[in-house]
N, C-alpha and C. Protein backbone atom coordinates (compact mmCIF):
# COMPACT_ATOMS: atom_id res chain seq x y z
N UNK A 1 75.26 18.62 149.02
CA UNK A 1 75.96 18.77 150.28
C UNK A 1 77.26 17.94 150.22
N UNK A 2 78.07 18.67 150.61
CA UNK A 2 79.71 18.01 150.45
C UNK A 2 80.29 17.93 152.13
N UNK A 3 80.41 16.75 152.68
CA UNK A 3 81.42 16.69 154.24
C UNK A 3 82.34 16.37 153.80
N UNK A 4 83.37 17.23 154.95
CA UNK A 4 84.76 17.70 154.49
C UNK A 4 85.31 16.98 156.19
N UNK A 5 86.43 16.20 156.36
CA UNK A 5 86.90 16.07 157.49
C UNK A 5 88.40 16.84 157.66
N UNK A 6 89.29 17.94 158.35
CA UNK A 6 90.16 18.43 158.44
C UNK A 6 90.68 18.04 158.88
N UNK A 7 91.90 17.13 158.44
CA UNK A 7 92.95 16.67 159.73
C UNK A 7 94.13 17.74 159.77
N UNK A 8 94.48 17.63 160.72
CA UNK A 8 95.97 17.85 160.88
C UNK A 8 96.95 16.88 161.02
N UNK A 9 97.94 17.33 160.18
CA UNK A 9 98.99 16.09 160.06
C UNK A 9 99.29 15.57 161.55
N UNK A 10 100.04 14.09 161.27
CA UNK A 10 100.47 13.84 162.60
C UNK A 10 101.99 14.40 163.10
N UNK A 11 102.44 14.20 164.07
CA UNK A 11 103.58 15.14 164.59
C UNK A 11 104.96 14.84 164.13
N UNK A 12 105.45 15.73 164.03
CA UNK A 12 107.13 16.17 163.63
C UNK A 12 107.94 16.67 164.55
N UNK A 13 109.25 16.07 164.52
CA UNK A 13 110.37 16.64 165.11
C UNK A 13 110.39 18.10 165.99
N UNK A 14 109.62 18.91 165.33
CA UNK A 14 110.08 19.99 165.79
C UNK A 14 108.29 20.37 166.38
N UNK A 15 107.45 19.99 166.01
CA UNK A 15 105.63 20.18 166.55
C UNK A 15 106.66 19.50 168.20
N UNK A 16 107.15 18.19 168.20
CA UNK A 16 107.55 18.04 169.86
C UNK A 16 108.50 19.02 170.56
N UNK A 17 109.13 19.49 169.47
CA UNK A 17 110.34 20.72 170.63
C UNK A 17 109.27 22.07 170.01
N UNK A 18 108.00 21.96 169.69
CA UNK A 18 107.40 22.92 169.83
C UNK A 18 108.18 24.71 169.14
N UNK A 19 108.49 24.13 167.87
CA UNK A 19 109.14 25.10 166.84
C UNK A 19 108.24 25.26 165.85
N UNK A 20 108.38 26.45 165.20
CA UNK A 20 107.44 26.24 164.29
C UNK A 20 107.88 25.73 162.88
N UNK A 21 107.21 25.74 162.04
CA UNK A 21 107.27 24.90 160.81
C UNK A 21 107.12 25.61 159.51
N UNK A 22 106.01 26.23 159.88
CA UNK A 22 105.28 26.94 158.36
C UNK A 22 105.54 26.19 157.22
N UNK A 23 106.27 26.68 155.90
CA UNK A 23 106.40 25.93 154.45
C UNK A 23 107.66 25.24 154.99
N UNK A 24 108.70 24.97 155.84
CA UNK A 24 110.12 24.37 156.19
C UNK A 24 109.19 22.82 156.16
N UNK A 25 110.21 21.82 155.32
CA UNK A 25 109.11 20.40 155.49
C UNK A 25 109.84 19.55 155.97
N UNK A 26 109.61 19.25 157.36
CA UNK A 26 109.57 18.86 158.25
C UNK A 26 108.93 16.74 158.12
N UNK A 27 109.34 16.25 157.72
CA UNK A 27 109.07 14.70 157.74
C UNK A 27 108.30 14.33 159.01
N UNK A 28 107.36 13.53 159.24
CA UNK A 28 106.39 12.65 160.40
C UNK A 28 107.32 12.11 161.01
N UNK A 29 107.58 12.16 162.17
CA UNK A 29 108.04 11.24 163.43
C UNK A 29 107.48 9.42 163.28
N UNK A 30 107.80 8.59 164.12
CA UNK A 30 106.92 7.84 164.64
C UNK A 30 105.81 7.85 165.29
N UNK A 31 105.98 8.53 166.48
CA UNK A 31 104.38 9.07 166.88
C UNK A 31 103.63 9.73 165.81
N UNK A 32 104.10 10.70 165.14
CA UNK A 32 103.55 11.28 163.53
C UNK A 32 102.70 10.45 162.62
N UNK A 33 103.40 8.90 162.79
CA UNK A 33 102.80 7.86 162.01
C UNK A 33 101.96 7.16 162.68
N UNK A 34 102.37 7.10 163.59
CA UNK A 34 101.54 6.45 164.60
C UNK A 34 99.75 7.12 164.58
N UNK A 35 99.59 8.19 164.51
CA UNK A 35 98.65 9.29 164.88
C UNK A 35 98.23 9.24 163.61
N UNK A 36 98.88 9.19 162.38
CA UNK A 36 97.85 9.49 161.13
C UNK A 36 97.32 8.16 160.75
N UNK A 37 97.92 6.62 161.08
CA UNK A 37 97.24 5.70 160.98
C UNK A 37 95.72 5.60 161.89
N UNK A 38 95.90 5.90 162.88
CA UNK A 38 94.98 5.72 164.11
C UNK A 38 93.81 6.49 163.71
N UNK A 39 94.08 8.08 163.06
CA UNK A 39 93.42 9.13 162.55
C UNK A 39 92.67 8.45 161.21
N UNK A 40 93.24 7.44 160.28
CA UNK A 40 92.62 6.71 159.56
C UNK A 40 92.11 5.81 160.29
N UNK A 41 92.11 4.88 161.06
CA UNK A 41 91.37 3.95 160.99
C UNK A 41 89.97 4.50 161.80
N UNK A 42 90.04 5.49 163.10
CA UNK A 42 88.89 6.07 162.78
C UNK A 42 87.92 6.42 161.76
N UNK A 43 88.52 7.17 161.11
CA UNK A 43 87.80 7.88 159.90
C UNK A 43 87.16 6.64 159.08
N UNK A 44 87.59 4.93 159.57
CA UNK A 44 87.22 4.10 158.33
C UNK A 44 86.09 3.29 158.79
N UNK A 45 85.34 4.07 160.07
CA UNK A 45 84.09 4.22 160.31
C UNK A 45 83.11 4.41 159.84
N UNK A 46 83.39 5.64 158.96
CA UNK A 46 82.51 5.83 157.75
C UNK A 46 82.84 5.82 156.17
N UNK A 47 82.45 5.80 155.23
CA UNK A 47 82.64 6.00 154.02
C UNK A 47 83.11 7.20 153.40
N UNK A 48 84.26 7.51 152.70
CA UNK A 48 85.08 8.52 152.36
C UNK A 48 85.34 8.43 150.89
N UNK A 49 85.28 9.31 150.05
CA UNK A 49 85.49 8.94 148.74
C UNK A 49 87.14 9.38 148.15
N UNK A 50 87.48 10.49 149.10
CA UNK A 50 88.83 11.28 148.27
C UNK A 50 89.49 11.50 149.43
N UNK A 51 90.92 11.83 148.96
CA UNK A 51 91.68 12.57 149.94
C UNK A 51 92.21 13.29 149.74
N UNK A 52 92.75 14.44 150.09
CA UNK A 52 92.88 15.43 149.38
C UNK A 52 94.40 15.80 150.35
N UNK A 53 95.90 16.58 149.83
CA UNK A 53 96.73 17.24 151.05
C UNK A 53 97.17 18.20 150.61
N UNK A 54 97.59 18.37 151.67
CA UNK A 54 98.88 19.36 151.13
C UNK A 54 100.30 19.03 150.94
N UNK A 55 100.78 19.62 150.01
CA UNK A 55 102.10 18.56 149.30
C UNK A 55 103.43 18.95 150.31
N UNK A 56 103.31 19.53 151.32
CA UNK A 56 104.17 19.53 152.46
C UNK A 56 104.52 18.15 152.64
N UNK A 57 105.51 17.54 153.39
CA UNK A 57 106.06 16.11 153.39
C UNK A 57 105.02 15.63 154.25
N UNK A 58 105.13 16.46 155.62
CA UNK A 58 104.34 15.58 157.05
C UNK A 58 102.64 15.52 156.73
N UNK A 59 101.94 16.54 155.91
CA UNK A 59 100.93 16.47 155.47
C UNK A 59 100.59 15.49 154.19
N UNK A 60 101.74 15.28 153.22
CA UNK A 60 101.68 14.13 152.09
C UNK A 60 101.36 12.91 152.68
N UNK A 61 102.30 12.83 153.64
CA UNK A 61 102.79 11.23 154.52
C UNK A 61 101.52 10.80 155.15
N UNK A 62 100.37 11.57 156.30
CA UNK A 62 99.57 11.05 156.66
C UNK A 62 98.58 11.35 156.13
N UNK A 63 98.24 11.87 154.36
CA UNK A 63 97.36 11.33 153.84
C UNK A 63 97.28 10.15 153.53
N UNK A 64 98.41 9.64 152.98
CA UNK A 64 98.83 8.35 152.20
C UNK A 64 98.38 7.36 153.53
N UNK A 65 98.75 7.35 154.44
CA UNK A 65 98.51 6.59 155.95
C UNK A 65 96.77 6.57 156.10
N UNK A 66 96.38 7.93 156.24
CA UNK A 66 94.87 7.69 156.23
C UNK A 66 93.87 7.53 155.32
N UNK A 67 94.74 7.59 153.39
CA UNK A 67 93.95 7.11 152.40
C UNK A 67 94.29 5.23 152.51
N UNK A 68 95.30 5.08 153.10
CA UNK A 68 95.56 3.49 152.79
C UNK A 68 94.54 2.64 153.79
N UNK A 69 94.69 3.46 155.40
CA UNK A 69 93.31 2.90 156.20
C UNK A 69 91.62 2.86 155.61
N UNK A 70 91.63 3.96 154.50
CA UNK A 70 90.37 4.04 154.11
C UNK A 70 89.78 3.09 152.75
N UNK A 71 90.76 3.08 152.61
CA UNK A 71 90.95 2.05 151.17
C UNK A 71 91.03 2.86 149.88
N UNK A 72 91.54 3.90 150.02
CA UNK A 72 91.50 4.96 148.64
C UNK A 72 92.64 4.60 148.03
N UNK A 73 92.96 5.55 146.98
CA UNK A 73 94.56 5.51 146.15
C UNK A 73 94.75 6.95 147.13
N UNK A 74 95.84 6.85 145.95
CA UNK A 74 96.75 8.26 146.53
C UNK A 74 96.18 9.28 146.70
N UNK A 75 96.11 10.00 147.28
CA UNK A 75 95.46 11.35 147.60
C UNK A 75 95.70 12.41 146.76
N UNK A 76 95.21 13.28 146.60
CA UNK A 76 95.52 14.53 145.51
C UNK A 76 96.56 15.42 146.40
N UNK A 77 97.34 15.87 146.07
CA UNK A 77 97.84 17.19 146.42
C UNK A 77 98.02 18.54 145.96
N UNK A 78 97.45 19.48 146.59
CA UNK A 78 96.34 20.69 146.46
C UNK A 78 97.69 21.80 147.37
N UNK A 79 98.55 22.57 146.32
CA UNK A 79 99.19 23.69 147.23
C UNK A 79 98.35 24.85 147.81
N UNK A 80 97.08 24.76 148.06
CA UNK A 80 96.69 25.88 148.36
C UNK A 80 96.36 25.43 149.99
N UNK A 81 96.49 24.31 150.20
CA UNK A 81 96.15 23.03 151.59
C UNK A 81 97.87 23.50 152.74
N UNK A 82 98.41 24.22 152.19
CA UNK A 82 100.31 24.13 152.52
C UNK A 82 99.40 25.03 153.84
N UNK A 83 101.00 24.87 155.01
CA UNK A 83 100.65 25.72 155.85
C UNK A 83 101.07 27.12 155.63
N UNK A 84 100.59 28.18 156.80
CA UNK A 84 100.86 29.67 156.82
C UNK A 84 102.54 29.80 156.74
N UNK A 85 102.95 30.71 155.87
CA UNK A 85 103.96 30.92 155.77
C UNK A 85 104.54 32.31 157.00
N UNK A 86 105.47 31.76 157.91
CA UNK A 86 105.74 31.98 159.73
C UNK A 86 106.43 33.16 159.18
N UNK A 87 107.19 33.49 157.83
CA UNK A 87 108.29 34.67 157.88
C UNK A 87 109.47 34.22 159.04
N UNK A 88 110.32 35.02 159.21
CA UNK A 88 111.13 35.41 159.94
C UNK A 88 111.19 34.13 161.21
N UNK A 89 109.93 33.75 161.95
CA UNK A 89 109.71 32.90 163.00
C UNK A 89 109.98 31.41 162.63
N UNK A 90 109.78 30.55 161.57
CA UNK A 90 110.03 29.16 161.37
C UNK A 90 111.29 29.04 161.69
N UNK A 91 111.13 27.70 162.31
CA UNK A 91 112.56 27.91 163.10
C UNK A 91 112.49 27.85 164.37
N UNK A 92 111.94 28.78 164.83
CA UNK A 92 112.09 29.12 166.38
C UNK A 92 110.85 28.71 167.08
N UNK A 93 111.08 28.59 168.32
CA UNK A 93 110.75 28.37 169.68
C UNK A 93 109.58 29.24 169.64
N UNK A 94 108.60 28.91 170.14
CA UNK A 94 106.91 29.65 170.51
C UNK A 94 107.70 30.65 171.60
N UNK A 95 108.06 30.28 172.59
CA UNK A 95 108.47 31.51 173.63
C UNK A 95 109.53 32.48 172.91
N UNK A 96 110.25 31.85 172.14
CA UNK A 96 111.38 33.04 171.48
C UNK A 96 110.52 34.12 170.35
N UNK A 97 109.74 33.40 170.27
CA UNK A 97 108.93 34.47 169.00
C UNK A 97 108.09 35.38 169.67
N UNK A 98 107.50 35.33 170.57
CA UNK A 98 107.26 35.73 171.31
C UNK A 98 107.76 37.22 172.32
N UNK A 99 109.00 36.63 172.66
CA UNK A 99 109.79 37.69 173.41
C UNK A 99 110.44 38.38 172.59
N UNK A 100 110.52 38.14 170.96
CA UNK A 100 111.48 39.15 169.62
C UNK A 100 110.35 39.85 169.40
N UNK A 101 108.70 39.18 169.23
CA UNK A 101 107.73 40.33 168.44
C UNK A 101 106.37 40.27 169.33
N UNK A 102 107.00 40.24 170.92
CA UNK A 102 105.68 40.90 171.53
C UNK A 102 104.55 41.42 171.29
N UNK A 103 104.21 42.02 170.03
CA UNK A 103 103.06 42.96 169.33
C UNK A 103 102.89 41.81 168.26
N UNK A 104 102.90 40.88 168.46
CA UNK A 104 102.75 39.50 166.96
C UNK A 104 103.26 40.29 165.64
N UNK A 105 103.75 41.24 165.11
CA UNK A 105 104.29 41.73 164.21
C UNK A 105 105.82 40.80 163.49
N UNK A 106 105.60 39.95 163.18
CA UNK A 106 106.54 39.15 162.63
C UNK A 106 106.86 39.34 161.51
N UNK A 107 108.16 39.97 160.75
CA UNK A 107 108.41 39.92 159.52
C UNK A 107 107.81 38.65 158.80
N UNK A 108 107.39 39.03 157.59
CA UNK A 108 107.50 37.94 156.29
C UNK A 108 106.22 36.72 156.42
N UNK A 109 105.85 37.30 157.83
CA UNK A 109 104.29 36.03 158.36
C UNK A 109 103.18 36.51 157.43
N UNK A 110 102.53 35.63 156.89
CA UNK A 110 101.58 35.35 156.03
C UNK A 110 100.18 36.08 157.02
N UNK A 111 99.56 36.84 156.36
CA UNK A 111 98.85 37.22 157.48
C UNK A 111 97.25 36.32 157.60
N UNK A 112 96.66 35.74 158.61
CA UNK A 112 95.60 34.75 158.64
C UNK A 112 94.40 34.57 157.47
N UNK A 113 94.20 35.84 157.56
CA UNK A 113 93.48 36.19 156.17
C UNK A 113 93.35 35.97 154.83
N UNK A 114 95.10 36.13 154.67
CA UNK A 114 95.69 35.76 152.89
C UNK A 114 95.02 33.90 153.12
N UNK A 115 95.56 33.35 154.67
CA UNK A 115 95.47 32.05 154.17
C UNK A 115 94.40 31.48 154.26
N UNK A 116 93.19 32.15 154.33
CA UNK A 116 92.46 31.80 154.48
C UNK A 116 91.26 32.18 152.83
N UNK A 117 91.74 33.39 152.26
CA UNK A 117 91.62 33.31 150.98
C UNK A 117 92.26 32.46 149.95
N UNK A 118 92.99 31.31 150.14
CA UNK A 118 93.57 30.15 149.55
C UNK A 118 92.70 29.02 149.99
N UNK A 119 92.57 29.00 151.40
CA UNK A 119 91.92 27.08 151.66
C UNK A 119 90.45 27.93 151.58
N UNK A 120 89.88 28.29 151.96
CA UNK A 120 88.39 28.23 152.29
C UNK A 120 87.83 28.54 150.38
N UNK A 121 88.38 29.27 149.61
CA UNK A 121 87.95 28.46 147.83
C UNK A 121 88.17 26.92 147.53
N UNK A 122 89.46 26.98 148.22
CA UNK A 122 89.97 25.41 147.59
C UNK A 122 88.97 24.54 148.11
N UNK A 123 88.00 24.48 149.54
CA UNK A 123 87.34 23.50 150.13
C UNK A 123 86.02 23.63 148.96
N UNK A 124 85.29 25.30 148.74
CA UNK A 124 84.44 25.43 148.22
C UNK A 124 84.29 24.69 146.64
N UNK A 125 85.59 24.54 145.79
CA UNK A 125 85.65 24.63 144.35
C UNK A 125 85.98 22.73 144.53
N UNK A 126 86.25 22.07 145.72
CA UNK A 126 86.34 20.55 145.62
C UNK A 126 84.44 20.31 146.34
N UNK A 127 83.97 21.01 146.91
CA UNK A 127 82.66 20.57 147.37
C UNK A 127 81.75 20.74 145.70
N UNK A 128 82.00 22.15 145.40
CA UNK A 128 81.22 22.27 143.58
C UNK A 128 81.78 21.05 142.40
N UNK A 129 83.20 20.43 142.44
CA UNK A 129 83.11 19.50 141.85
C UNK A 129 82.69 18.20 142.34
N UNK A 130 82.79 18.29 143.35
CA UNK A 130 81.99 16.50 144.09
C UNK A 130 81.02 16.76 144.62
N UNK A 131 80.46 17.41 144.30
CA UNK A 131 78.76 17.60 145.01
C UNK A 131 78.10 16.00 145.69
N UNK A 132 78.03 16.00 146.79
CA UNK A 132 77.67 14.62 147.42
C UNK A 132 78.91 13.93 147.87
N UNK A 133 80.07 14.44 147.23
CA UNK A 133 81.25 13.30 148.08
C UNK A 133 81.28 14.22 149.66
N UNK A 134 82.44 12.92 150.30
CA UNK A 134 82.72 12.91 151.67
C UNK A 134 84.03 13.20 151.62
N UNK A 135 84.46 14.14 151.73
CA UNK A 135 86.59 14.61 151.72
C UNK A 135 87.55 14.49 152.92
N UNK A 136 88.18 13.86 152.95
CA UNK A 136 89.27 14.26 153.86
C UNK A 136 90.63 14.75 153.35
N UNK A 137 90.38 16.07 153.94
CA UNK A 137 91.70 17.16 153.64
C UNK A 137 92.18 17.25 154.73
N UNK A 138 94.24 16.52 154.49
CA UNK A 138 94.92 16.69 155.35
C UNK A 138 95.68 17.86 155.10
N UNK A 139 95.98 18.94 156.08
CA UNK A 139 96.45 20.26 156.51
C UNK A 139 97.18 20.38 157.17
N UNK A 140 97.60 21.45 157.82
CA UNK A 140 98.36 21.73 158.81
C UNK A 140 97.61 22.96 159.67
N UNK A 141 97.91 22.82 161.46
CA UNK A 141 97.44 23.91 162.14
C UNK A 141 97.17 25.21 162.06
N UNK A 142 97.84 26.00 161.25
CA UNK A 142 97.66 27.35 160.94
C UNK A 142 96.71 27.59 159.82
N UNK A 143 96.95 26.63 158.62
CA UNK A 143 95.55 26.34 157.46
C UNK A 143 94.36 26.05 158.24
N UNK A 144 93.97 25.10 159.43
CA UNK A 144 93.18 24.60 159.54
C UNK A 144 92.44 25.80 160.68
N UNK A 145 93.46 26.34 161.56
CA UNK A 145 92.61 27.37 161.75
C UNK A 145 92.26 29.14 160.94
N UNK A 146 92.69 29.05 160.50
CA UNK A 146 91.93 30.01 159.68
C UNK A 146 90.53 30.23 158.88
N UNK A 147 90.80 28.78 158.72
CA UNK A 147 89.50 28.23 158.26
C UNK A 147 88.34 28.09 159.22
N UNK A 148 88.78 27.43 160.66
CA UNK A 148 87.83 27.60 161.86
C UNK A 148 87.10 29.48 162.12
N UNK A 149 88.70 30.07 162.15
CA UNK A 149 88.02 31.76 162.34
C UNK A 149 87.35 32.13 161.23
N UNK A 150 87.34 31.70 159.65
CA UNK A 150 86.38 32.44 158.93
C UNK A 150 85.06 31.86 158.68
N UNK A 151 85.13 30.76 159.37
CA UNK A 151 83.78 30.05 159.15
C UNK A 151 82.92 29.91 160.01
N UNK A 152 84.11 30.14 161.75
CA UNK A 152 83.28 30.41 162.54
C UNK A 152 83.93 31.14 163.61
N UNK A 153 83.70 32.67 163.47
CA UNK A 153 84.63 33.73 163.91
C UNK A 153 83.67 34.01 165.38
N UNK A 154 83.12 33.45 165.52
CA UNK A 154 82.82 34.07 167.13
C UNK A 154 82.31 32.79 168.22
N UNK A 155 83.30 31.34 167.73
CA UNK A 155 83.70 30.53 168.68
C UNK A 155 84.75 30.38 169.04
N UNK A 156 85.05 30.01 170.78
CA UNK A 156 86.16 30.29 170.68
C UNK A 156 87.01 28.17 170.28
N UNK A 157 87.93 28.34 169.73
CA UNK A 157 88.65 26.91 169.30
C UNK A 157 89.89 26.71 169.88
N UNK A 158 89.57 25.64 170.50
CA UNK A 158 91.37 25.32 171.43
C UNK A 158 92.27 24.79 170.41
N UNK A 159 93.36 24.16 171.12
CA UNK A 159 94.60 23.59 170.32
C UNK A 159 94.23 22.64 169.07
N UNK A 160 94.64 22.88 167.67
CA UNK A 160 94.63 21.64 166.75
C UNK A 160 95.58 20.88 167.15
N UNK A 161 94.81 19.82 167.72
CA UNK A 161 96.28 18.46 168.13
C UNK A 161 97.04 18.02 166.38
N UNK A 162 98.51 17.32 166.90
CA UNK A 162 98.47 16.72 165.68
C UNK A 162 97.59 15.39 165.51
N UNK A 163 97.00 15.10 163.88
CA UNK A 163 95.93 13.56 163.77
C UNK A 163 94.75 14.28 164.17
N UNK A 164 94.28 15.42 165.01
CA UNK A 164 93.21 15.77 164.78
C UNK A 164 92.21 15.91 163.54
N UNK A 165 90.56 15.84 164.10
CA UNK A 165 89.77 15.85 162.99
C UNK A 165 88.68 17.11 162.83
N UNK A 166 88.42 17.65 162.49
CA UNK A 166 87.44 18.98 161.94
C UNK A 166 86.69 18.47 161.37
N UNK A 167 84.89 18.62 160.92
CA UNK A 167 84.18 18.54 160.64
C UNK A 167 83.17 19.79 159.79
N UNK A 168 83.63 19.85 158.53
CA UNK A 168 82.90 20.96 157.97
C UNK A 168 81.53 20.49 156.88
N UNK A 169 80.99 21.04 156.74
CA UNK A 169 79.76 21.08 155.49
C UNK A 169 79.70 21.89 154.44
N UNK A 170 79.71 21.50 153.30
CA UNK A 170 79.24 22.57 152.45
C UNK A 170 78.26 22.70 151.41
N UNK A 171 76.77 23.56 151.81
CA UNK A 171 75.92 23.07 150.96
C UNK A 171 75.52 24.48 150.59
N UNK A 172 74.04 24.65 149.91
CA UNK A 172 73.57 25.79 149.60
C UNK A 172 74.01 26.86 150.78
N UNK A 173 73.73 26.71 151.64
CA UNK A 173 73.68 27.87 152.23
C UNK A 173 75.48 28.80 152.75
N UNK A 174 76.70 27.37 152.22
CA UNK A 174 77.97 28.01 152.10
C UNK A 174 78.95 26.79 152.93
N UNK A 175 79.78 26.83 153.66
CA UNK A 175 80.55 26.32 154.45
C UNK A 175 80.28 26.53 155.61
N UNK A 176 80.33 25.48 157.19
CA UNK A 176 80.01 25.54 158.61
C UNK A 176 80.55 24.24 158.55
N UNK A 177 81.37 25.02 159.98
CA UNK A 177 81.82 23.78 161.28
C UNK A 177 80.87 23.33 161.63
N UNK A 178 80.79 21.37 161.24
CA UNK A 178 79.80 20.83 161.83
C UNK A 178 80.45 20.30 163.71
N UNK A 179 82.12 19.95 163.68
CA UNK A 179 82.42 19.95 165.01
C UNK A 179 84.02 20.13 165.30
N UNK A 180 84.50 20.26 165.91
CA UNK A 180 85.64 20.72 166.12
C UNK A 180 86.36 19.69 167.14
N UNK A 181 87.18 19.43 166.65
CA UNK A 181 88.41 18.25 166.91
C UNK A 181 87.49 16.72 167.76
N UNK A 182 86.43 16.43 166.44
CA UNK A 182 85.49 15.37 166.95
C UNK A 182 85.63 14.47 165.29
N UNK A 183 86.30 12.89 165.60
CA UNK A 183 86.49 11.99 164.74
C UNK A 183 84.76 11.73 164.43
């Protein structure tokens, strides 16, 4: 059995003017830092062996923040951990994307699925090599839910804050949300 904790990075420039991001890398704020330390020192509640990110900047930055609260080294960075690629929308405003592709039909957007055939192996093929470790994989919102809908497609899941934590398992019987945005 392998526990997996999901964070989401802490917040960026544009997560506050509420733009999106996708692969555009976007550097941690202060509150950003603020949130992935705090997000570590929770987590240093319990015992953690790895950390794992995505090599996005704001996702690099508060691994390093929540491997240093935990007492690890550097964290691995894993491109398959990157967020959904927005197409056409990074850049813009949640309401402007919105009022251009009413029907969510967004040029060049990664569709939930593809990204979810990238992270949900990558969690499986780090649980088969650490069989018994404890992971924390820092992500980003659109990775992290995809992973919520294929693992658990008929709950419903509110907002990934930024510094939020996910709770997954993975043992014989596959991958499950053990809790959702609970340190």
């Amino acid at each position: 059995m392998t526990d997996f904790a999901l964070v989401r990075h802490g917040e960026t420039d544009w997560n506050l003017a509420r733009r999106i991001q996708g692969r555009t890398d976007i550097p941690l704020n202060e509150t950003g830092r603020a949130q992935a330390t705090a997000t570590g020192r929770s987590l240093a509640a319990e015992p953690w062996d790895l950390v794992v990110a995505s090599p996005l900047d704001r996702a690099a930055e508060t691994a390093r923040l929540v491997a240093a609260e935990l007492g690890l080294g550097a964290p691995l960075l894993d491109e398959r951990f990157v967020e959904r690629d927005y197409g056409a929308a990074e850049g813009m405003e949640w309401h402007e994307v919105e009022r251009r592709w009413p029907d969510g039909d967004v040029p060049g957007r990664e569709p939930r699925e593809r990204v979810a055939e990238r992270v949900i192996p990558a969690l499986v093929e780090l649980a088969a090599a650490r069989p018994g470790a404890r992971i924390v994989v820092v992500s980003h919102g659109g990775a992290i839910r995809s992973a919520l809908e294929t693992v658990s497609p008929d709950e419903a899941h509110g907002v990934i804050r930024n510094g939020s934590v996910h709770r997954f398992r993975h043992d014989d019987a596959g991958l499950a949300l053990v809790a959702f945005d609970a340190v």
